[in-house]
Protein backbone atom coordinates (compact mmCIF):
# COMPACT_ATOMS: atom_id res chain seq x y z
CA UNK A 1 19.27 -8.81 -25.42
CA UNK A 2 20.77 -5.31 -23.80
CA UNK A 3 19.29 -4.17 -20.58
CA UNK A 4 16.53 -1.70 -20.59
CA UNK A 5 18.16 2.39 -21.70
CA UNK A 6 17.86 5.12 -18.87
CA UNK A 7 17.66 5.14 -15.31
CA UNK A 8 16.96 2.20 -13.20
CA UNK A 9 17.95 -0.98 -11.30
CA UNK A 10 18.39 -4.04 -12.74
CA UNK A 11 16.84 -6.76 -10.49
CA UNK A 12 18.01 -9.74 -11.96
CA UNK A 13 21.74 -10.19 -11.09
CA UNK A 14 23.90 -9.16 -8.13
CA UNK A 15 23.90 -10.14 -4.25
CA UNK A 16 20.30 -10.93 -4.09
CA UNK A 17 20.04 -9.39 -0.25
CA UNK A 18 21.66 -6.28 -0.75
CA UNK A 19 19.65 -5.23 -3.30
CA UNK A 20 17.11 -6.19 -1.66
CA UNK A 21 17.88 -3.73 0.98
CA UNK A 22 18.88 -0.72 -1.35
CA UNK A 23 15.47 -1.27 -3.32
CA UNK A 24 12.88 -1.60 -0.63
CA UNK A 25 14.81 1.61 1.57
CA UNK A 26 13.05 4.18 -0.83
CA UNK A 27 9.84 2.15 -0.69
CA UNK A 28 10.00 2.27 3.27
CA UNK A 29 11.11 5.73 3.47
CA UNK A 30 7.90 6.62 1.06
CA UNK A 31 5.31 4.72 3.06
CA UNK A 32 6.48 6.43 6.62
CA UNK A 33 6.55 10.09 4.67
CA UNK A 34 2.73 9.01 3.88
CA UNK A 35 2.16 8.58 6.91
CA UNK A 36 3.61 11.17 9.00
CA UNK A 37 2.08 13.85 5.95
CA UNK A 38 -1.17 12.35 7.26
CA UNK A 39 -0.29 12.68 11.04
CA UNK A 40 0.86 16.01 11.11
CA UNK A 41 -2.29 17.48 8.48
CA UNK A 42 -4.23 15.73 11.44
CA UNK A 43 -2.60 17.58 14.20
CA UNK A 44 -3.33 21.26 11.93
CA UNK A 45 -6.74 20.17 11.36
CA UNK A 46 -7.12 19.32 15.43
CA UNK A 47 -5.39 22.76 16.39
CA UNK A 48 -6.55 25.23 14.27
CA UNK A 49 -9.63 23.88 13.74
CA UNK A 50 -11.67 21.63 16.08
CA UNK A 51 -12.96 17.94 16.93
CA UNK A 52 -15.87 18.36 14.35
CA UNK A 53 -13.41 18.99 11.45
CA UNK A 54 -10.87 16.35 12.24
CA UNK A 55 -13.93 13.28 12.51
CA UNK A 56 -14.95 15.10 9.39
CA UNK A 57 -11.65 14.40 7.56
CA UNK A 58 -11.37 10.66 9.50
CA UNK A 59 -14.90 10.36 7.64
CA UNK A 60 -13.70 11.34 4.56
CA UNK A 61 -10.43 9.25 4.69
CA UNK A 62 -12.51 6.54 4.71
CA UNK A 63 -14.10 6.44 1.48
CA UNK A 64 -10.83 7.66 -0.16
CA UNK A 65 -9.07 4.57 1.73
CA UNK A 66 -11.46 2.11 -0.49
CA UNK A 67 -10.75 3.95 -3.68
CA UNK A 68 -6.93 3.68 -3.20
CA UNK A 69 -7.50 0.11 -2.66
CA UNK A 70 -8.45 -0.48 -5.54
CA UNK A 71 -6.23 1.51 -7.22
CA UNK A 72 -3.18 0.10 -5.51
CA UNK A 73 -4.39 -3.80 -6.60
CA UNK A 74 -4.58 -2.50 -10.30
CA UNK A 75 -0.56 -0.64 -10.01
CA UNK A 76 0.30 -3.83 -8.07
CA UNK A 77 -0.85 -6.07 -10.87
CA UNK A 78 1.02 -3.42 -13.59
CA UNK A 79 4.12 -3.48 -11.34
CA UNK A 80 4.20 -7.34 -11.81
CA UNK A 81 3.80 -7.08 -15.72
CA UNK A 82 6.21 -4.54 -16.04
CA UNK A 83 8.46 -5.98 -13.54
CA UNK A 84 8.79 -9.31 -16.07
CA UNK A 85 8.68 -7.02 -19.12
CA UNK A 86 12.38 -5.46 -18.26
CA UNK A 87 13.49 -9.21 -16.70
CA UNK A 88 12.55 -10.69 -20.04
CA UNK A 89 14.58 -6.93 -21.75
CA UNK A 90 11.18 -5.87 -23.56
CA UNK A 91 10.88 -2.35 -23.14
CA UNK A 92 8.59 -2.57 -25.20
CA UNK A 93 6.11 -4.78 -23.76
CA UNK A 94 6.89 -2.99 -20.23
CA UNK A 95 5.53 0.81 -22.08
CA UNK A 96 2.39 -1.01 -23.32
CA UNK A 97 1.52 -2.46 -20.28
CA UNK A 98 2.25 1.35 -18.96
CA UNK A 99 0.22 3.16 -21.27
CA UNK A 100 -2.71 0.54 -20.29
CA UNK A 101 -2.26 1.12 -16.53
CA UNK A 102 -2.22 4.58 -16.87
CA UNK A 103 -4.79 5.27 -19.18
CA UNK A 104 -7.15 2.89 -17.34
CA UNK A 105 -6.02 4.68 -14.32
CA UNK A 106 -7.11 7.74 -15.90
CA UNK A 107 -9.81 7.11 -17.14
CA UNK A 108 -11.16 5.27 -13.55
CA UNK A 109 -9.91 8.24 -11.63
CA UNK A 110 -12.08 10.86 -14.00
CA UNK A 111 -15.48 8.71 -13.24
CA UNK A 112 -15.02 7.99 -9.48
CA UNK A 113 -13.70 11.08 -9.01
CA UNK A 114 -16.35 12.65 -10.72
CA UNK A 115 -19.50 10.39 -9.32
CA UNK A 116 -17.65 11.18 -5.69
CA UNK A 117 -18.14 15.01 -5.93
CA UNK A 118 -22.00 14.31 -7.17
CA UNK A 119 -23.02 11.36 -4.69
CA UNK A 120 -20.63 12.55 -1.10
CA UNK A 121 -23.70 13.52 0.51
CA UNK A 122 -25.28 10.60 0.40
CA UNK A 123 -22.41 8.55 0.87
CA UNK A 124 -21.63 10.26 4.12
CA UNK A 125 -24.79 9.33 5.05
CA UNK A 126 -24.87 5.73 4.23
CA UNK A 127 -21.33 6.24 6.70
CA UNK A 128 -23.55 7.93 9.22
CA UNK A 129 -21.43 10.92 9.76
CA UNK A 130 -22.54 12.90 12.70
CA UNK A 131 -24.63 15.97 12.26
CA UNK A 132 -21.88 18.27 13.52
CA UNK A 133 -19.34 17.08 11.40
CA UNK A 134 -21.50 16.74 8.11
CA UNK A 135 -20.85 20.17 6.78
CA UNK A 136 -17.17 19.36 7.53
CA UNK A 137 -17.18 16.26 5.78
CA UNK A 138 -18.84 16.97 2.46
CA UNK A 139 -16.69 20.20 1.94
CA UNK A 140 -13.72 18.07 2.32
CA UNK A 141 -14.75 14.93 0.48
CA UNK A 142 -15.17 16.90 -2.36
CA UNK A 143 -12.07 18.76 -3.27
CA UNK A 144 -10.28 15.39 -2.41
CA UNK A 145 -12.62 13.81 -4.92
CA UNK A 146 -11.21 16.52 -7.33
CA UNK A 147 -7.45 15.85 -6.65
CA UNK A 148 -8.50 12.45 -7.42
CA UNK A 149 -7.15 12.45 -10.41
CA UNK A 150 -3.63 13.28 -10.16
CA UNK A 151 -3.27 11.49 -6.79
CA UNK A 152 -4.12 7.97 -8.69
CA UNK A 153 -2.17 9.03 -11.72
CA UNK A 154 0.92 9.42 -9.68
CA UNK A 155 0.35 6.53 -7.74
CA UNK A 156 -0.17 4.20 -10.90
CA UNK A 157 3.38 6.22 -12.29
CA UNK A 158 5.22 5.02 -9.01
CA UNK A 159 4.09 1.65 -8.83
CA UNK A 160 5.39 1.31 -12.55
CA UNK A 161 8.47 2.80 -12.09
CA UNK A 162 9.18 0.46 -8.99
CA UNK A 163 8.24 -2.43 -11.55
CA UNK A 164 11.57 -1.01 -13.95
CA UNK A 165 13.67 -1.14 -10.92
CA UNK A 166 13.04 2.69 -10.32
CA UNK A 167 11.92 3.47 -6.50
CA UNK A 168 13.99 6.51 -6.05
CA UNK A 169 11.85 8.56 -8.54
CA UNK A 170 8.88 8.21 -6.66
CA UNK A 171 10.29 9.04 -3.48
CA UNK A 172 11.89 12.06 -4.75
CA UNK A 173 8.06 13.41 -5.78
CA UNK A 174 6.51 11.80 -2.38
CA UNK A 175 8.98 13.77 -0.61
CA UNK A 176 7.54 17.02 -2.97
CA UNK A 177 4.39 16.31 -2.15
CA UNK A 178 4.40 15.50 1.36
CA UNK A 179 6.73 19.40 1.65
CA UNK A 180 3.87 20.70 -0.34
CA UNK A 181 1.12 19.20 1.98
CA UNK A 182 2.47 20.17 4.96
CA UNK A 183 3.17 23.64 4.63
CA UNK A 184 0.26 24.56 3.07
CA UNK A 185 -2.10 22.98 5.76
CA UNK A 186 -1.38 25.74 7.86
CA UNK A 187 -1.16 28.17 5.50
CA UNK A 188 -4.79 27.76 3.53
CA UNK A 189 -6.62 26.51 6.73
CA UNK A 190 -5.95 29.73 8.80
CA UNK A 191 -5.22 32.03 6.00
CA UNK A 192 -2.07 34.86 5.62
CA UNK A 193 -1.82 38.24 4.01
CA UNK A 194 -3.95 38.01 1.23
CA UNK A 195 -4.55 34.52 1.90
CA UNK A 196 -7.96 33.99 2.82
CA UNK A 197 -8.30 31.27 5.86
CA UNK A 198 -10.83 28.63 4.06
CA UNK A 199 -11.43 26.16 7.34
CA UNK A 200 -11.35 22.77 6.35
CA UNK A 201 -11.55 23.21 2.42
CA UNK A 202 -7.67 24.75 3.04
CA UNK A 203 -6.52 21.32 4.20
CA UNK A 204 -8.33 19.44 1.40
CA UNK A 205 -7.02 22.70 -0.84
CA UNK A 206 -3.32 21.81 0.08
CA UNK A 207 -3.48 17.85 -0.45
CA UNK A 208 -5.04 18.81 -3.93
CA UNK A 209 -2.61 21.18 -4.78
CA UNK A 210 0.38 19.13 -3.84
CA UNK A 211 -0.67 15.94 -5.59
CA UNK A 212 -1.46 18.01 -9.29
CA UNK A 213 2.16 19.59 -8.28
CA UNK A 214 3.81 16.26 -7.58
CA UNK A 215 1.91 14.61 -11.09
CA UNK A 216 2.92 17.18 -13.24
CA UNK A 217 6.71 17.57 -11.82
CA UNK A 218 7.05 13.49 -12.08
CA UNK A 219 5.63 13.28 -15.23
CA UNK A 220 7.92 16.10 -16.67
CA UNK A 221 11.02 14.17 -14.96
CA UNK A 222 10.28 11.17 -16.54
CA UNK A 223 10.26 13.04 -19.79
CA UNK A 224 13.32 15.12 -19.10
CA UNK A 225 15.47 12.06 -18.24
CA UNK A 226 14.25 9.64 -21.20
CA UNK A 227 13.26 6.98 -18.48
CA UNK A 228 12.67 3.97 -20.13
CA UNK A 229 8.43 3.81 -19.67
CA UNK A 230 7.99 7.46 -21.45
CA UNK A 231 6.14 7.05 -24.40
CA UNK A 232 6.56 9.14 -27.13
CA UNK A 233 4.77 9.70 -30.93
CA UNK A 234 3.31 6.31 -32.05
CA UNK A 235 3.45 5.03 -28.49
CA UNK A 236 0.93 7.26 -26.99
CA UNK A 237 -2.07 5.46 -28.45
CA UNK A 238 -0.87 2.65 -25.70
CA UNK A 239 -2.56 5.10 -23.50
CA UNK A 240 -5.70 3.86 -24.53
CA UNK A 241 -5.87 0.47 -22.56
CA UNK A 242 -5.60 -2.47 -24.83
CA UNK A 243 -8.12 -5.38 -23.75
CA UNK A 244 -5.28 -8.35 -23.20
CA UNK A 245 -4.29 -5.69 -20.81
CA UNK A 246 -6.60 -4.22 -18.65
CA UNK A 247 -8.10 -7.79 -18.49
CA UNK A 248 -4.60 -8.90 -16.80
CA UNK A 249 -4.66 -5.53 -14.62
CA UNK A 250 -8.07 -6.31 -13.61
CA UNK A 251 -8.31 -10.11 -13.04
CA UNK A 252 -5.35 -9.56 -10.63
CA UNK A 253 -5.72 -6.44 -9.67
CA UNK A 254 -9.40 -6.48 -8.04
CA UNK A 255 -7.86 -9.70 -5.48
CA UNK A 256 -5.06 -7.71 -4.94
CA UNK A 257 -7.02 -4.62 -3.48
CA UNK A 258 -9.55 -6.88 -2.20
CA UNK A 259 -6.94 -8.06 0.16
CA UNK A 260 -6.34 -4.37 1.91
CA UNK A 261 -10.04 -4.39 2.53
CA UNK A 262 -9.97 -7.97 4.06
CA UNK A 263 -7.42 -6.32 6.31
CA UNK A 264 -9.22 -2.94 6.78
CA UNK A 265 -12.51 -4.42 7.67
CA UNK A 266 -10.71 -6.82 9.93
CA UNK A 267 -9.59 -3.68 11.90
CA UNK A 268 -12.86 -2.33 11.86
CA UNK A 269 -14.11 -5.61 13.48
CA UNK A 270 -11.49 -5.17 15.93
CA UNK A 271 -11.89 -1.51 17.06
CA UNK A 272 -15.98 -2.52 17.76
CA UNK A 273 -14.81 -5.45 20.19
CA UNK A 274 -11.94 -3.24 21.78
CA UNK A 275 -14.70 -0.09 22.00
CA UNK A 276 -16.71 -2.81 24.39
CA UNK A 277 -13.98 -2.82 26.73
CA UNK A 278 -14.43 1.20 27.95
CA UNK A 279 -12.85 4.05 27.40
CA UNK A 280 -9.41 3.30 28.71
CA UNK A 281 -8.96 -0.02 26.66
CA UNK A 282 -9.85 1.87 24.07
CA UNK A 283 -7.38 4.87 24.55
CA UNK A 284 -4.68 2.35 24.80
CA UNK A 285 -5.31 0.11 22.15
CA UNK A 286 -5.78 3.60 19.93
CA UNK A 287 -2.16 4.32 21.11
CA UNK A 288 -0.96 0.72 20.41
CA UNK A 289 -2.17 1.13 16.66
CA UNK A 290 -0.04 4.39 16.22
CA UNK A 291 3.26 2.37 16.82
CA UNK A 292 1.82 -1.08 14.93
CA UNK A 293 1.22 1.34 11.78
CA UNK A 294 4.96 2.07 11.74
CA UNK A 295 6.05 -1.51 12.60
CA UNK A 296 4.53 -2.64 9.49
CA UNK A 297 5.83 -0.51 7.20
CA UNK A 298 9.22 -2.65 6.83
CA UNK A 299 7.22 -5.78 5.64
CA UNK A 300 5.15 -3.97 4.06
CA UNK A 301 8.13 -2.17 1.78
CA UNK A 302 10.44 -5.39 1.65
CA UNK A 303 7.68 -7.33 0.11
CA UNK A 304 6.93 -4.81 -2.75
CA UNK A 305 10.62 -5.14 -3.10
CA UNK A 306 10.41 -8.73 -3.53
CA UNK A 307 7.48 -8.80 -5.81
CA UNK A 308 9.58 -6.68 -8.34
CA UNK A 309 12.60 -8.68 -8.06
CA UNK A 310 10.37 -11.79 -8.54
CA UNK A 311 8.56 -10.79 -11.85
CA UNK A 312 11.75 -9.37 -13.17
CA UNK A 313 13.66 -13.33 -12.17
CA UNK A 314 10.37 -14.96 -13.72
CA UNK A 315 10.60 -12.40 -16.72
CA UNK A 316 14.64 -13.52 -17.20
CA UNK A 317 13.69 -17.16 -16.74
CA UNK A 318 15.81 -17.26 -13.47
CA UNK A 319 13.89 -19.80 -11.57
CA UNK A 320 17.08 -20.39 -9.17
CA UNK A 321 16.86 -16.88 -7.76
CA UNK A 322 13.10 -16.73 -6.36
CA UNK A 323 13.61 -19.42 -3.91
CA UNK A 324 16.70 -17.17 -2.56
CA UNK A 325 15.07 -13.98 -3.24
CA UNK A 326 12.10 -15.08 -0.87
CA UNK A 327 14.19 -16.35 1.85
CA UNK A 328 16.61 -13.05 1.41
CA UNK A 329 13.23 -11.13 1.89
CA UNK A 330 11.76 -13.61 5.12
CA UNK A 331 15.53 -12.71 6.95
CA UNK A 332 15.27 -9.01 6.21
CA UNK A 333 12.05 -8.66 7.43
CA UNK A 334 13.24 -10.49 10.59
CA UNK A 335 15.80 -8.37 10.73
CA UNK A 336 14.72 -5.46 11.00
CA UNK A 337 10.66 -5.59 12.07
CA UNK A 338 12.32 -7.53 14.77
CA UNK A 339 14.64 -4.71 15.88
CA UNK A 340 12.19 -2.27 15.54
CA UNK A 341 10.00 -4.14 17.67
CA UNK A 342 12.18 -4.65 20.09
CA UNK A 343 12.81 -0.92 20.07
CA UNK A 344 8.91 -0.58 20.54
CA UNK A 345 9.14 -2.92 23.63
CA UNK A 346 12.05 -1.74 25.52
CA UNK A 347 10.66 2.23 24.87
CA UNK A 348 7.09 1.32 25.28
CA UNK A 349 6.33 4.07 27.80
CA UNK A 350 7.42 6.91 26.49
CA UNK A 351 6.31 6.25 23.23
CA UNK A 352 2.97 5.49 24.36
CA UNK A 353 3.10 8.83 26.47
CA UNK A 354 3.49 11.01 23.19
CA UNK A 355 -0.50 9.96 22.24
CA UNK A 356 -1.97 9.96 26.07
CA UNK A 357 0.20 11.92 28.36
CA UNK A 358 2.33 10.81 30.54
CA UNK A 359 -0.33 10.80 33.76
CA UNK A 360 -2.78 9.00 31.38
CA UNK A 361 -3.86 5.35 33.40
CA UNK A 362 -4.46 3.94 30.03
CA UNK A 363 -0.40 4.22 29.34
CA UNK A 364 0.30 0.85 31.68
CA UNK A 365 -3.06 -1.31 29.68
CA UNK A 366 -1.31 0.16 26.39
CA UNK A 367 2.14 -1.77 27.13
CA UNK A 368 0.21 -4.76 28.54
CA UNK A 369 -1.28 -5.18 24.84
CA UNK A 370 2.04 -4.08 22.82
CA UNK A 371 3.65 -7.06 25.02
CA UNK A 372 1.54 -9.33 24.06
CA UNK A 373 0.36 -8.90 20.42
CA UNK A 374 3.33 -6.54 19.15
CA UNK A 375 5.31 -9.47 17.98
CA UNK A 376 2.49 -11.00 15.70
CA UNK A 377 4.19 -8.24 13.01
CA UNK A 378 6.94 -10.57 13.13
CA UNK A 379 4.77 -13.60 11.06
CA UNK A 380 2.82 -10.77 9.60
CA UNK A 381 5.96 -9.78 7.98
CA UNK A 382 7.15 -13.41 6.71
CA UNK A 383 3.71 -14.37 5.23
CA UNK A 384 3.46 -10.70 3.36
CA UNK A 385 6.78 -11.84 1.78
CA UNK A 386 5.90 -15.54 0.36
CA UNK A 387 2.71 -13.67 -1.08
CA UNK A 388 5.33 -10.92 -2.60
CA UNK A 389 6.91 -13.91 -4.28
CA UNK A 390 3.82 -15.76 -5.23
CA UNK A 391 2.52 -12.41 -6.94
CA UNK A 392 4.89 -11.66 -9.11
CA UNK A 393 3.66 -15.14 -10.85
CA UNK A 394 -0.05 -13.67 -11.15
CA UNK A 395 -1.03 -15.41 -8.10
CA UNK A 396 -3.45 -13.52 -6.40
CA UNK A 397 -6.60 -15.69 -4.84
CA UNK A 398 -4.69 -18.26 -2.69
CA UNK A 399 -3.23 -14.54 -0.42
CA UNK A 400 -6.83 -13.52 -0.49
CA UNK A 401 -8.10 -16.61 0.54
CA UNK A 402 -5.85 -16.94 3.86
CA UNK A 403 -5.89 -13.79 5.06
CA UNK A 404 -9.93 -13.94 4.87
CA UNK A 405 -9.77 -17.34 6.89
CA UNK A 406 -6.98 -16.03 8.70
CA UNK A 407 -8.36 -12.61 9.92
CA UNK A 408 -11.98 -13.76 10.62
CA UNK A 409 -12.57 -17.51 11.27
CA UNK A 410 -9.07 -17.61 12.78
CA UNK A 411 -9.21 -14.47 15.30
CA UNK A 412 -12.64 -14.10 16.20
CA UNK A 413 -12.74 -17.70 16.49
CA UNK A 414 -9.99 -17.70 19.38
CA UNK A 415 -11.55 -14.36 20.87
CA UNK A 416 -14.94 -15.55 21.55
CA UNK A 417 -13.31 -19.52 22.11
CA UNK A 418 -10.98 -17.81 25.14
CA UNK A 419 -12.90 -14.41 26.35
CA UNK A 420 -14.93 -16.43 28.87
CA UNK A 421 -11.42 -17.22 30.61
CA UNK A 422 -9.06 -14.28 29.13
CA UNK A 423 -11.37 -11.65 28.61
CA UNK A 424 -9.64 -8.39 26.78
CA UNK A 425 -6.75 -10.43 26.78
CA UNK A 426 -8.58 -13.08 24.25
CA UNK A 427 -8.53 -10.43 21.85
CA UNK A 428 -4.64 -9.29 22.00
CA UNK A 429 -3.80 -12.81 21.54
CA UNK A 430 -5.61 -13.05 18.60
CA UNK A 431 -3.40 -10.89 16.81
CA UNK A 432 -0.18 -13.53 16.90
CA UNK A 433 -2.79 -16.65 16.97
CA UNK A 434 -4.57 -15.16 13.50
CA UNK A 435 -0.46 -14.35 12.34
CA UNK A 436 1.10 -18.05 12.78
CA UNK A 437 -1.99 -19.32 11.16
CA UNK A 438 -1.35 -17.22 7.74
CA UNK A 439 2.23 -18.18 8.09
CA UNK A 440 1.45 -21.81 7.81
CA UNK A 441 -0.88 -21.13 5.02
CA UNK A 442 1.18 -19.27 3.47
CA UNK A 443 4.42 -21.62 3.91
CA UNK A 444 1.59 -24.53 2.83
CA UNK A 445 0.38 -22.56 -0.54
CA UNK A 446 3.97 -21.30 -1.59
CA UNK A 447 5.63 -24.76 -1.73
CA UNK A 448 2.73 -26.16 -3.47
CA UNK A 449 3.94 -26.31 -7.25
CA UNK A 450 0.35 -26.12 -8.32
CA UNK A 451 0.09 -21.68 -8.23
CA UNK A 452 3.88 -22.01 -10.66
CA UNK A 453 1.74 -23.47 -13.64
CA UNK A 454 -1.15 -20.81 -13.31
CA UNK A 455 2.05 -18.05 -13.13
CA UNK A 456 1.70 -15.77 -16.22
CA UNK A 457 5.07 -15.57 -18.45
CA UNK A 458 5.87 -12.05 -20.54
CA UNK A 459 4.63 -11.98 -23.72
CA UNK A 460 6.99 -12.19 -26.69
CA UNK A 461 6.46 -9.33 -29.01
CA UNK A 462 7.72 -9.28 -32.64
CA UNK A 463 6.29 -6.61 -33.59
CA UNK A 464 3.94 -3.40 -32.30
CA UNK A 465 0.26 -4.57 -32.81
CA UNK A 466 1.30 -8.51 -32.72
CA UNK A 467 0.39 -9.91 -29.11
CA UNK A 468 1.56 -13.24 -28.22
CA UNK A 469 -0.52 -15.70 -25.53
CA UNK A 470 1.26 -16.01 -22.39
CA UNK A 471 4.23 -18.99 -22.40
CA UNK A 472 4.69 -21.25 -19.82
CA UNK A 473 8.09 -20.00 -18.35
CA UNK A 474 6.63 -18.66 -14.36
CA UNK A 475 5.09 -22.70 -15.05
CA UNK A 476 8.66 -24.18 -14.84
CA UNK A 477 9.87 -22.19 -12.06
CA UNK A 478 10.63 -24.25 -8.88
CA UNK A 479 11.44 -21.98 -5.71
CA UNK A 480 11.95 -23.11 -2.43
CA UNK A 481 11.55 -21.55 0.87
């Protein structure tokens, strides 16, 4: 069968590593764009407004954090469909799982969105957002709440265009956005010309504007270049989510977000033992996290990459190229986490200096912890990967599993085992203790053959309203690490 019309990369043959590289590069440069957007909106909030408004917005993030995890698991789960939709060269089976994603997506984003603006007061108090910041807060919550919408739509747009082989698309509009979001921080917070200044509705003002700029300018693009997931005349009613589906998209897609909030409450855990330790511990392990959220990135990006390589091999019944697409992803993420966090290490103090000043005493504790738990990203990295791999077959309870035993049992186990003798230092070492354990259970649960025969093969479709039951091709796949 032909390859899939239009734009996009074809995952399934070529030197395995570099496209490896070439498809996860957009994917990294997207994540750290996300990132520093969110930085630098902080440091406009902080300066032209005040402490109050910047909790308020930390307060906020919060909420919207658990909404995008759940949104991410559902794209993630659509990304693997789709991805074995264009391996197996059924555009057509790729656009209906589309038009279910993003219809569901829709449709989700409407009623959160909407139940946000109605219940943020009493959901910032269930938070227990301080007095001075409440006012802050609820302003803020709620125009976010109303950009809902078109944030999740273009999410759930980019995550399915990654699945085709497409990453550069959505950078081009996170890039848009990110513009948009910057400059008009500044601009709508403090007002100019006939620009009123509207305080801390601006800032949630600009994100909202530049995420209904950067769905509408994506969506026309994908129109205007006939990329292969457009639907057009009979194909729109794919919009409205079928139930074979959404029940895919859910079933893995709830274990797939579930997993960011096993990591997010994990940190959470972690800040209240590290807020124990004082002020200065916690300055400096505040500083440490700044750096760790950029060292993760590259895993983070290389095993999205891997996951859509994966589901498009499994889609093209190439079981000989997952084993080598896993190990092509475990060696770039050694690659080049490792040389970042080398980078980290040998710069340490000067890096450190950017977020505490340079006469701050809680620089020297910051490098004691980035010495010894900064590496941990290195088996955070590998174990990421195997579940990339393992994902793209529909696996999505044996990740959850280890990174709950992993993050809890695991690491607060050997903190409260060791603090007696290591105090703070119990805790650092946690980090790469917690790490080597998911990389065994990881390593353990990918060569197991047992998570192959629950992997879900692409439907056959022979016609437009005929749906096939899943085949057992992701059953006789056979990687190796």
């Amino acid at each position: 069968m032909a390859p899939p019309p239009g734009r996009g990369r074809d995952l399934t043959s070529g030197p395995i590593l570099k496209t490896l590289v070439l498809f996860s590069a957009p994917t990294l440069a997207s994540n750290i764009l996300q990132s520093l957007n969110g930085s630098i909106n902080s440091i406009w909030v902080g300066r032209l407004l005040d402490e109050g408004a910047l909790a308020a917005t930390a307060n906020a993030n919060v909420v919207m954090f658990l909404v995008f995890a759940a949104a991410f698991g559902f794209g993630m789960a659509a990304t693997v469909k789709i991805g074995q939709a264009f391996g197996a060269r059924d555009v057509l089976a790729a656009r209906r799982t589309f038009g279910s994603a993003v219809g569901f997506c829709v449709l989700l984003s409407l009623v959160v969105g909407s139940l946000g603006w109605i219940f943020a007061p009493q959901l910032l108090t269930a938070m227990g957002a301080p007095g001075e910041t409440y006012g802050f807060a609820l302003t803020y919550l709620r125009v976010i709440f109303v950009a809902m919408p078109a944030s999740m739509i273009t999410v759930m747009l980019g995550m399915g265009l990654r699945g085709g082989g497409d990453a550069a698309t959505p950078l081009k509009f996170m890039i848009l956005s990110s513009v948009l979001d910057v400059g008009l921080n500044p601009l709508l917070i403090g007002g100019f010309g006939p620009v009123p200044a509207m305080g801390i509705a601006g800032a949630a003002l600009a994100t909202a504007i530049a995420s209904f700029i950067a769905m509408i300018g994506i969506v026309t693009y994908v129109y205007a270049k006939d990329l292969p997931l457009r639907l057009r005349g009979p194909e729109l009613k794919w919009l409205w989510p079928r139930r074979d589906e959404l029940g895919y998209i859910l079933t893995k897609g709830l274990p797939m977000g579930a997993q960011m909030l096993v990591i997010s409450a994990a940190g959470i855990v972690v800040i209240g033992l590290v807020n124990r330790e004082g002020l200065l511990v916690s300055a400096a392990y505040g500083a440490a996290l700044q750096l760790w959220t950029y060292l993760q990135m590259p895993a983070m990006a290389i095993s999205a990459a891997v996951s859509a390589m994966a589901a498009q091999a499994i889609g093209a019944g190439l079981d000989q190229r997952l084993g080598r697409i896993s190990r092509s992803g475990v060696l770039l993420n050694l690659g080049v986490t490792g040389a970042l966090c080398a980078l980290i290490l040998l710069f340490d103090r000067p890096a450190l200096e950017l977020f505490l000043g340079s006469g701050s005493p809680s620089v020297d504790e910051a490098r004691h912890i980035q010495f010894l738990a900064s590496w941990s990203y290195l088996l955070f990295g590998i174990t990421v990967v195997l579940f990339g791999t393992m994902r793209a077959g529909g696996v999505v309870w044996a990740p959850l599993i280890i990174l709950a035993i992993a993050m809890y049992p695991v690491r607060l186990g050997f903190y409260y085992a060791f603090y007696p003798r290591l105090g703070a230092d119990a805790l650092w070492l946690a980090f790469p203790v917690s790490s080597a354990a998911a990389v065994a259970m990881a390593v353990y649960a990918y060569r197991r053959p047992g998570w192959r025969r629950q992997s879900s093969a692409v439907p056959c479709e022979e016609c437009e309203e005929k749906t096939h039951a899943d085949g057992d091709t992701a059953g006789r796949m056979a990687p190796s690490l």
